[in-house]
N, C-alpha and C. Protein backbone atom coordinates (compact mmCIF):
# COMPACT_ATOMS: atom_id res chain seq x y z
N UNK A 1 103.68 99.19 97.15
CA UNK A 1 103.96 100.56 97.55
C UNK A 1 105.16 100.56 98.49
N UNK A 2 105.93 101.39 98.04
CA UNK A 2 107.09 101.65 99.21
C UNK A 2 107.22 103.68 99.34
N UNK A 3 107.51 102.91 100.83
CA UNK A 3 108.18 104.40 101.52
C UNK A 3 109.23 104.43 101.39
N UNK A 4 110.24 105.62 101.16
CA UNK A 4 111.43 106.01 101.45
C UNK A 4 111.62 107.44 102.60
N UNK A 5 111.56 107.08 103.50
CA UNK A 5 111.66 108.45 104.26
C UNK A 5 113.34 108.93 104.70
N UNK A 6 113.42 109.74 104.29
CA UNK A 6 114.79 110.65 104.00
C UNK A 6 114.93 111.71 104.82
N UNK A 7 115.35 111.17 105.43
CA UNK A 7 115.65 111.47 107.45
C UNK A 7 117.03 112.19 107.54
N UNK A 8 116.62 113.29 108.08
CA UNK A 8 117.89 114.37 108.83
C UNK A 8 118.28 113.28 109.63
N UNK A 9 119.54 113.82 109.65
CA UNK A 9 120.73 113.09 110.91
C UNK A 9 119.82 113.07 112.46
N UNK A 10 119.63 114.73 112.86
CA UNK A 10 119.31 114.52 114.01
C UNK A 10 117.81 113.88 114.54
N UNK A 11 117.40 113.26 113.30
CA UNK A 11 115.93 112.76 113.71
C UNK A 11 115.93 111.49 114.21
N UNK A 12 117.74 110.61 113.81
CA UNK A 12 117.56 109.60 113.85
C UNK A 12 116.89 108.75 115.59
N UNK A 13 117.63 110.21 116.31
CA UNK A 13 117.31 109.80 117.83
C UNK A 13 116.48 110.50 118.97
N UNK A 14 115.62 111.19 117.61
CA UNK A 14 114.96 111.54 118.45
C UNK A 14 113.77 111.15 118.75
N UNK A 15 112.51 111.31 120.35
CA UNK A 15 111.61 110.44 120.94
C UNK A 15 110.80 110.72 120.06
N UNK A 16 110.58 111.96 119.35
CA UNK A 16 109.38 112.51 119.23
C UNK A 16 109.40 112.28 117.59
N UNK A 17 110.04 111.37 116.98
CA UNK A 17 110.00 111.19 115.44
C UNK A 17 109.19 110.20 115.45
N UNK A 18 108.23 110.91 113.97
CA UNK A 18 106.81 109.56 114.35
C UNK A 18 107.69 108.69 112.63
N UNK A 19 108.67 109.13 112.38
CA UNK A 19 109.25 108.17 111.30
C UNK A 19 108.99 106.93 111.66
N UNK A 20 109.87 106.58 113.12
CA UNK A 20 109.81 105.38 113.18
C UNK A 20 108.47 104.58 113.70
N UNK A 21 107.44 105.29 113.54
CA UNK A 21 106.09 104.83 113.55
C UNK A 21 105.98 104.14 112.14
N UNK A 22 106.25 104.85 111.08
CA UNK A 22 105.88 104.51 109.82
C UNK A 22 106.74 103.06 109.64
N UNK A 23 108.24 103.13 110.19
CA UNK A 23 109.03 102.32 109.52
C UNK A 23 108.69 100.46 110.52
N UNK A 24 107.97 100.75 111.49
CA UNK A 24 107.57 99.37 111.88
C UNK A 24 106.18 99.21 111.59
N UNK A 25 105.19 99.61 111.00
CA UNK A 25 104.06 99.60 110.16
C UNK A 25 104.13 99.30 108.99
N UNK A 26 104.83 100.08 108.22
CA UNK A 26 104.14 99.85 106.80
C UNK A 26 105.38 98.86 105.89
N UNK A 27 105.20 98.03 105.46
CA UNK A 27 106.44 96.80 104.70
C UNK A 27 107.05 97.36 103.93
N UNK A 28 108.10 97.14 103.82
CA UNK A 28 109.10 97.77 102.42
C UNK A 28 109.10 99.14 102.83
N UNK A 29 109.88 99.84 103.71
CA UNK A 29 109.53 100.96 104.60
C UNK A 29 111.14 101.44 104.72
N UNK A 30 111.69 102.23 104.05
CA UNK A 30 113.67 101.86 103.96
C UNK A 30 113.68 103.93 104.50
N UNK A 31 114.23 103.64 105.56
CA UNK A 31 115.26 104.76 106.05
C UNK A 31 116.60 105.17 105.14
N UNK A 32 116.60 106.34 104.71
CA UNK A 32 117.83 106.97 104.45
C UNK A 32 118.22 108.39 105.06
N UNK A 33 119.39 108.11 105.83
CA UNK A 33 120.12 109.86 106.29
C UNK A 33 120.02 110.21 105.32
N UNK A 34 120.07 111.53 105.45
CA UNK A 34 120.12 112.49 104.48
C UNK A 34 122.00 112.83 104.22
N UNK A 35 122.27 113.08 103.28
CA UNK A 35 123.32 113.36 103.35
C UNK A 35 123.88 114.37 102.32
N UNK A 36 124.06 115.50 102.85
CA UNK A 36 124.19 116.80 101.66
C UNK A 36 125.18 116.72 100.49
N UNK A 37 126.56 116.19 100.78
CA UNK A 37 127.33 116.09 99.80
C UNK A 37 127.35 114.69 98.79
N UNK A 38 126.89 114.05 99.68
CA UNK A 38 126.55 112.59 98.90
C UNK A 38 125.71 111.91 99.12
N UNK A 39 124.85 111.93 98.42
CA UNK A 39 123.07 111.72 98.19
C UNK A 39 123.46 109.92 98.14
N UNK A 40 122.66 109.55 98.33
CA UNK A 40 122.54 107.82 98.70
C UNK A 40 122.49 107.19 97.06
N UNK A 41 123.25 106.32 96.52
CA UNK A 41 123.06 106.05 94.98
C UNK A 41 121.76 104.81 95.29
N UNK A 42 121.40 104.24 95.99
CA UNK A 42 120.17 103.04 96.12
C UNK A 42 118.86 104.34 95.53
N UNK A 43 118.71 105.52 96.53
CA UNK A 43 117.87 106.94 96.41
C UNK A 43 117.87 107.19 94.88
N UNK A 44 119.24 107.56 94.26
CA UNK A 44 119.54 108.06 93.01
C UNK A 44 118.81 107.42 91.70
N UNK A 45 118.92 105.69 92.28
CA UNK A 45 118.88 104.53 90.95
C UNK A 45 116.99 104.82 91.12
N UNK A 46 116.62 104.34 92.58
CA UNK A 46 114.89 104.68 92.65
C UNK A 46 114.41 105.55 91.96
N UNK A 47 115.04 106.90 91.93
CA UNK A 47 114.53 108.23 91.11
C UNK A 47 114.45 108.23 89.88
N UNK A 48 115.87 107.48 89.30
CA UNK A 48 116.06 107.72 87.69
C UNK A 48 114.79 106.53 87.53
N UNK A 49 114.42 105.40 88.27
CA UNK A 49 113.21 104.51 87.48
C UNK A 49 111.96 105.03 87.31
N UNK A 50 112.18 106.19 87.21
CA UNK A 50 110.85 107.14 86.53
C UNK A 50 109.37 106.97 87.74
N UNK A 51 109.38 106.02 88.59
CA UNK A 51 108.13 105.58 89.20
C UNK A 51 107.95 105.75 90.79
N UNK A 52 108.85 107.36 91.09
CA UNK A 52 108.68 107.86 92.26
C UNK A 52 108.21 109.25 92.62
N UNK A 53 107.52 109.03 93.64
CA UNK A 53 107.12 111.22 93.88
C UNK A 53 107.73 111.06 95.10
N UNK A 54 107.77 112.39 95.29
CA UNK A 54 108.10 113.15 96.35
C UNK A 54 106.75 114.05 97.61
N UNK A 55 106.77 113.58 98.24
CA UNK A 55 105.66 114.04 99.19
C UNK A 55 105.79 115.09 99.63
N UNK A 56 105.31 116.41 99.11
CA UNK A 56 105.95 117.67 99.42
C UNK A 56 105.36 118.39 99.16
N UNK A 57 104.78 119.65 99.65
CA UNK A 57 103.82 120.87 99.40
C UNK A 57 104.39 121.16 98.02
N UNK A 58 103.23 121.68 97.06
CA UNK A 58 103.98 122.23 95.71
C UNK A 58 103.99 123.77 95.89
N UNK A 59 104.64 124.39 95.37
CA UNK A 59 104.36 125.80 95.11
C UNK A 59 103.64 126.24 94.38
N UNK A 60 103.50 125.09 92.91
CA UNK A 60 102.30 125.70 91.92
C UNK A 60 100.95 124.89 92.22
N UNK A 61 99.93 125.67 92.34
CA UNK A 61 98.71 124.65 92.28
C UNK A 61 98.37 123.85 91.28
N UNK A 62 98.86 124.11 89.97
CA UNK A 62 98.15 123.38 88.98
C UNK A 62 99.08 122.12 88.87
N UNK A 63 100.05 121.25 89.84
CA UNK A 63 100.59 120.27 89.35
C UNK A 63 100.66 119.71 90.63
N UNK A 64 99.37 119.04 90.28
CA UNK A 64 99.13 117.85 91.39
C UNK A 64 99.21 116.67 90.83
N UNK A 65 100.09 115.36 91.27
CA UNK A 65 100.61 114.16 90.89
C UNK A 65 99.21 113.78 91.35
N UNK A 66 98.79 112.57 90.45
CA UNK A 66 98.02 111.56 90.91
C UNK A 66 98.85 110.53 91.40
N UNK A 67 98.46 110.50 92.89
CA UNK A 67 99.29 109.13 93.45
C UNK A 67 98.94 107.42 93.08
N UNK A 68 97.70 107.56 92.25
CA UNK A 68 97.85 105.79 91.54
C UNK A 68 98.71 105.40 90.83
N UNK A 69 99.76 106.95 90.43
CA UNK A 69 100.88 106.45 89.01
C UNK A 69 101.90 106.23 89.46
N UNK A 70 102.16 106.21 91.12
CA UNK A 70 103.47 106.20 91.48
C UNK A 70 103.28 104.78 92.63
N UNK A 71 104.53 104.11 92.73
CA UNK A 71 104.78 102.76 93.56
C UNK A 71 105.22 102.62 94.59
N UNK A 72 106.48 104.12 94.42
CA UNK A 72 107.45 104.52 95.59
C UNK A 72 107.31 105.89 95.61
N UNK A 73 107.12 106.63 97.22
CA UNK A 73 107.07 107.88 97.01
C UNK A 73 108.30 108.53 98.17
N UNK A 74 108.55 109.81 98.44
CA UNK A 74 109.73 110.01 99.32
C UNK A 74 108.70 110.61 100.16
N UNK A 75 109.35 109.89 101.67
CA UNK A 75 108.97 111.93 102.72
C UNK A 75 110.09 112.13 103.23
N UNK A 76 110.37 113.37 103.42
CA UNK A 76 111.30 114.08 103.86
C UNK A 76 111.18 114.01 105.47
N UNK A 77 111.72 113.17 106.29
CA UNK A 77 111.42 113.22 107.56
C UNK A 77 112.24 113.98 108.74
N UNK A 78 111.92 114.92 108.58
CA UNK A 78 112.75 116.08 109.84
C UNK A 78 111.62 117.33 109.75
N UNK A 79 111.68 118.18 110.97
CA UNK A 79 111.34 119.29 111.05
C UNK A 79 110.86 120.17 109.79
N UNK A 80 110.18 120.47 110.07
CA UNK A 80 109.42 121.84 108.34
C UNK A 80 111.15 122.69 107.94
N UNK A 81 110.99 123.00 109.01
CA UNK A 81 112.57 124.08 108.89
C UNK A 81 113.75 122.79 107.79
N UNK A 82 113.94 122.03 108.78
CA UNK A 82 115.02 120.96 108.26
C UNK A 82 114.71 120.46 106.65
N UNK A 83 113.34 120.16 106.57
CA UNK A 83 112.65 119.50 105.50
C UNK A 83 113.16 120.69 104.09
N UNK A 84 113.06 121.73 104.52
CA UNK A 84 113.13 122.69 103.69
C UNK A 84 114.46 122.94 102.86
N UNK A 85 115.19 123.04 104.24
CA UNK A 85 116.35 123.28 104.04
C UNK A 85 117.66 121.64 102.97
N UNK A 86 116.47 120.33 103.41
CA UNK A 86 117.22 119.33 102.67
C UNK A 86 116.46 119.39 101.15
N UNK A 87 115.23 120.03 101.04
CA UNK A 87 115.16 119.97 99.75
C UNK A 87 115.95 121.43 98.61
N UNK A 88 116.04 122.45 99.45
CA UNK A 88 116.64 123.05 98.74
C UNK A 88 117.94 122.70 98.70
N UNK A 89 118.70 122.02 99.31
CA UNK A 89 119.78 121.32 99.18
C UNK A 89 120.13 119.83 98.29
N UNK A 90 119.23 120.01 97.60
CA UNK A 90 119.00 118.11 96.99
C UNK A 90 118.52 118.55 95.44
N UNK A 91 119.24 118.58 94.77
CA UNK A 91 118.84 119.02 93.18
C UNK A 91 118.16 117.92 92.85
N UNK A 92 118.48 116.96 93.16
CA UNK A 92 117.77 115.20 92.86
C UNK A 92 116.29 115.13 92.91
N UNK A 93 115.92 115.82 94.52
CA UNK A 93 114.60 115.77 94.79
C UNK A 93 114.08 117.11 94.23
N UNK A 94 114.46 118.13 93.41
CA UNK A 94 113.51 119.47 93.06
C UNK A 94 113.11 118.97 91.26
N UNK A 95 113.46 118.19 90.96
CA UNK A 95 112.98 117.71 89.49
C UNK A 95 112.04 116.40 90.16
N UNK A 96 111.41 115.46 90.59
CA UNK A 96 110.26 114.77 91.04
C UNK A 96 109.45 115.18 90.86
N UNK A 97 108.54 114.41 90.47
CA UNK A 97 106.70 115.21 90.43
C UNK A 97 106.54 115.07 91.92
N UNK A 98 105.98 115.96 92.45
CA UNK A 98 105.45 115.81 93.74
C UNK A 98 104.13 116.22 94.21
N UNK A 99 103.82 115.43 94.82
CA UNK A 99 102.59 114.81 95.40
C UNK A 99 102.25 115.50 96.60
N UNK A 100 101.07 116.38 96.65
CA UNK A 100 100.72 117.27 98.21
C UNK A 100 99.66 116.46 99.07
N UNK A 101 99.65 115.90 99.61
CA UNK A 101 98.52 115.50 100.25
C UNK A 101 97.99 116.37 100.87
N UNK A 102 96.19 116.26 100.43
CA UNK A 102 95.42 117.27 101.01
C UNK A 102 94.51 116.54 102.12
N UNK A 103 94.64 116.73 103.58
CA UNK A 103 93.95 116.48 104.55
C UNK A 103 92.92 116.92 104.75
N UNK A 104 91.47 116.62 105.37
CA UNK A 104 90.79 116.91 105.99
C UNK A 104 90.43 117.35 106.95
N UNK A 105 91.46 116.85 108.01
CA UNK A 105 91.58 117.13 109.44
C UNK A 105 93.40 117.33 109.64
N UNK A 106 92.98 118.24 110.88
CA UNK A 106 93.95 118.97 111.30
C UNK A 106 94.85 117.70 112.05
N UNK A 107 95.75 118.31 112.09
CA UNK A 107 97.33 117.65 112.59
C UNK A 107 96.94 117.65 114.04
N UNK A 108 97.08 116.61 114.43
CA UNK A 108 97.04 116.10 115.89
C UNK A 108 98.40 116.37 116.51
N UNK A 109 99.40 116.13 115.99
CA UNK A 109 101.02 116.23 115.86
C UNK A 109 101.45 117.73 116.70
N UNK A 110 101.43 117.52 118.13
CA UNK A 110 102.02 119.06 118.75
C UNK A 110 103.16 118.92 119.73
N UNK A 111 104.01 117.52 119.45
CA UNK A 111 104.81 117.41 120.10
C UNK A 111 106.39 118.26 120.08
N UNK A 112 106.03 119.02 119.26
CA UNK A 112 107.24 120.11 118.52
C UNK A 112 106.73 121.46 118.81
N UNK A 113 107.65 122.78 118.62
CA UNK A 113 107.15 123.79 118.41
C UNK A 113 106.86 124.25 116.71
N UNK A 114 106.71 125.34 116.24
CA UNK A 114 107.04 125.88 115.43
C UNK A 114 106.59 125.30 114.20
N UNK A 115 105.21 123.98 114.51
CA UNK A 115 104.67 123.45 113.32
C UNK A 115 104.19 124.24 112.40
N UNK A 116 104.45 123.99 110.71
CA UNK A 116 103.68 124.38 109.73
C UNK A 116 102.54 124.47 109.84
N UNK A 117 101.49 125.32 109.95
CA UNK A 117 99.76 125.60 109.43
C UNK A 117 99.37 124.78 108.58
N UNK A 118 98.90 123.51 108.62
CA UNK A 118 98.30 123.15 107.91
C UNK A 118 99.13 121.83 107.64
N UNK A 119 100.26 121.74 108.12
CA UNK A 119 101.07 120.86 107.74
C UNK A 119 101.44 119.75 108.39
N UNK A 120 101.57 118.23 107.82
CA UNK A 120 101.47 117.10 108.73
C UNK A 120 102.68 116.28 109.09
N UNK A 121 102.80 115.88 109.89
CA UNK A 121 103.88 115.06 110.58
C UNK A 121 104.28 114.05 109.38
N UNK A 122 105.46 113.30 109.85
CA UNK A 122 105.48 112.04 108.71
C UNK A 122 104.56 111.19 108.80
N UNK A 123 104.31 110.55 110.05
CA UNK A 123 102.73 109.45 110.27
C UNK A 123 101.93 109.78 109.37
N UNK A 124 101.70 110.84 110.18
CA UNK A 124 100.42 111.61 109.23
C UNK A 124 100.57 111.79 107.88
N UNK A 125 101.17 111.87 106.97
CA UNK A 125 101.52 111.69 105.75
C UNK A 125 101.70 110.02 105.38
N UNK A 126 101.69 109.74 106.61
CA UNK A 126 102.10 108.09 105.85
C UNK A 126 100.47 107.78 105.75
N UNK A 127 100.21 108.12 106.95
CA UNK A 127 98.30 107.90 107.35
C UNK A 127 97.80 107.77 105.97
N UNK A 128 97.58 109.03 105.42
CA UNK A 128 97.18 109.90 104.31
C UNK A 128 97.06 108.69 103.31
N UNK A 129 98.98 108.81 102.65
CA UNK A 129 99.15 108.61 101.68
C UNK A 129 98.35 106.64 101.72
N UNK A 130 98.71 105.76 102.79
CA UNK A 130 97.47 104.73 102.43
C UNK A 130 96.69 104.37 102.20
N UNK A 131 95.88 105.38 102.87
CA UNK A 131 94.30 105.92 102.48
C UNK A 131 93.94 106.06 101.00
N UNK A 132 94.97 106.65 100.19
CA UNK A 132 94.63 106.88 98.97
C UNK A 132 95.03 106.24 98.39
N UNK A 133 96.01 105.57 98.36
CA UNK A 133 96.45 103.75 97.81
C UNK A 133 95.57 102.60 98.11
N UNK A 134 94.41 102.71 99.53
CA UNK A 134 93.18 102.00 99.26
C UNK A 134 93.78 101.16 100.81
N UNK A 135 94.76 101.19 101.13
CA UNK A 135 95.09 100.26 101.99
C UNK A 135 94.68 100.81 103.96
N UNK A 136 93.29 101.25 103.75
CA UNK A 136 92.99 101.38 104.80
C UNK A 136 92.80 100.52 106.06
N UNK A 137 93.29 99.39 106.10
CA UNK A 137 93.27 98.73 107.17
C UNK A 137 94.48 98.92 107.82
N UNK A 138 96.08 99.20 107.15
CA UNK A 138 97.37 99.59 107.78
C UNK A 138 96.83 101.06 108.03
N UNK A 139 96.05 101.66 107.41
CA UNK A 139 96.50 102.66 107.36
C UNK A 139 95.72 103.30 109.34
N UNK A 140 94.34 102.46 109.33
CA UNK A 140 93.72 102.29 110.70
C UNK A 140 94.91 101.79 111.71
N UNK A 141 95.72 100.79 111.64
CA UNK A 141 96.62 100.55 112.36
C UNK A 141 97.77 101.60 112.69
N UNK A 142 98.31 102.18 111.77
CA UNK A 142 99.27 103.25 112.06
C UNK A 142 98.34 104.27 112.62
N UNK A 143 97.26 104.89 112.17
CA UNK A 143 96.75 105.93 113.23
C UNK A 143 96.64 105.73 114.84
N UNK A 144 96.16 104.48 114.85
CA UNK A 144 95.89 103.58 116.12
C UNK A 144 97.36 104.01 116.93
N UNK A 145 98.52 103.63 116.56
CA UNK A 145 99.78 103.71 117.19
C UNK A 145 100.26 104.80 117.16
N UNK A 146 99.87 106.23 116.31
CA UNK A 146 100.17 106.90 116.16
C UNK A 146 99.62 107.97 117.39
N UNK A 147 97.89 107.46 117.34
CA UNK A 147 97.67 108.12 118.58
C UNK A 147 98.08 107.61 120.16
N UNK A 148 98.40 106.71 120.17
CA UNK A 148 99.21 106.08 121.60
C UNK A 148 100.60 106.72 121.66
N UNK A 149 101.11 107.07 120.42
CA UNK A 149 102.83 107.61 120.43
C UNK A 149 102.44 109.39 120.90
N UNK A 150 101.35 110.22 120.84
CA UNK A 150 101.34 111.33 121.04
C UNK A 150 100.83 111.75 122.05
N UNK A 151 99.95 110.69 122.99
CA UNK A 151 99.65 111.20 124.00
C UNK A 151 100.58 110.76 125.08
């Protein structure tokens, strides 16, 4: 399993990005800026190999990816606002099957204003998405650090 988290510019420095929670946790864990006019070709070649989702609220309910079919998945790591604004900006990422993770429990994640209802940090999506790949022992470890990074 690999992460690709596809990181706004200004997330790279900021305290309160739990990205870089994910990216010293979980192996094979690759940062990419985002970059509007020229999308990353390493990003491009991953996509065309047919065997990636995108971690992203759907708009339609009836097309939920099963995440056992995928190896590599994306999160979009910046702000809901930002997140939004790079996918409507990314023709690359609006053809992906994408994958919603549905939580149980509410977002611990209040180190921001203006959070989405219902909606989870990157950790928390990384949390998630291990859990359902089976790999709950990282996935206990990143919560573990995750809750030391928020209080």
């Amino acid at each position: 399993m690999q992460i690709i988290l596809l990181t706004h510019s200004r997330e790279v420095s900021k305290k309160t990005n739990t990205g870089q929670l994910v990216q010293q946790f979980i192996p094979h864990t690759q940062t990419i800026v985002w970059q509007r006019t020229q999308p990353d070709k390493k990003l491009l070649q991953l996509i065309e190999s047919g065997n990636t989702a995108l971690v992203y609220p759907s708009e339609e309910k009836t097309s939920s990816v099963v995440h056992q079919d995928f190896e590599n998945f994306i999160l979009i790591d910046s702000t809901w606002q930002e997140a939004r604004k790079i996918y409507n900006r990314s023709p690359y990422l609006q053809n992906l099957p994408r994958l919603e993770l549905i939580s149980t429990r509410e977002s611990k994640y209040k180190l921001r204003r203006n959070q989405l209802e219902g909606g989870l940090c990157t950790a928390e999506c990384a949390i998630e998405l291990l859990l359902a790949k089976g790999k709950t022992n990282l996935a206990i470890e990143l919560d573990i650090s995750f809750n030391d990074f928020i209080l």
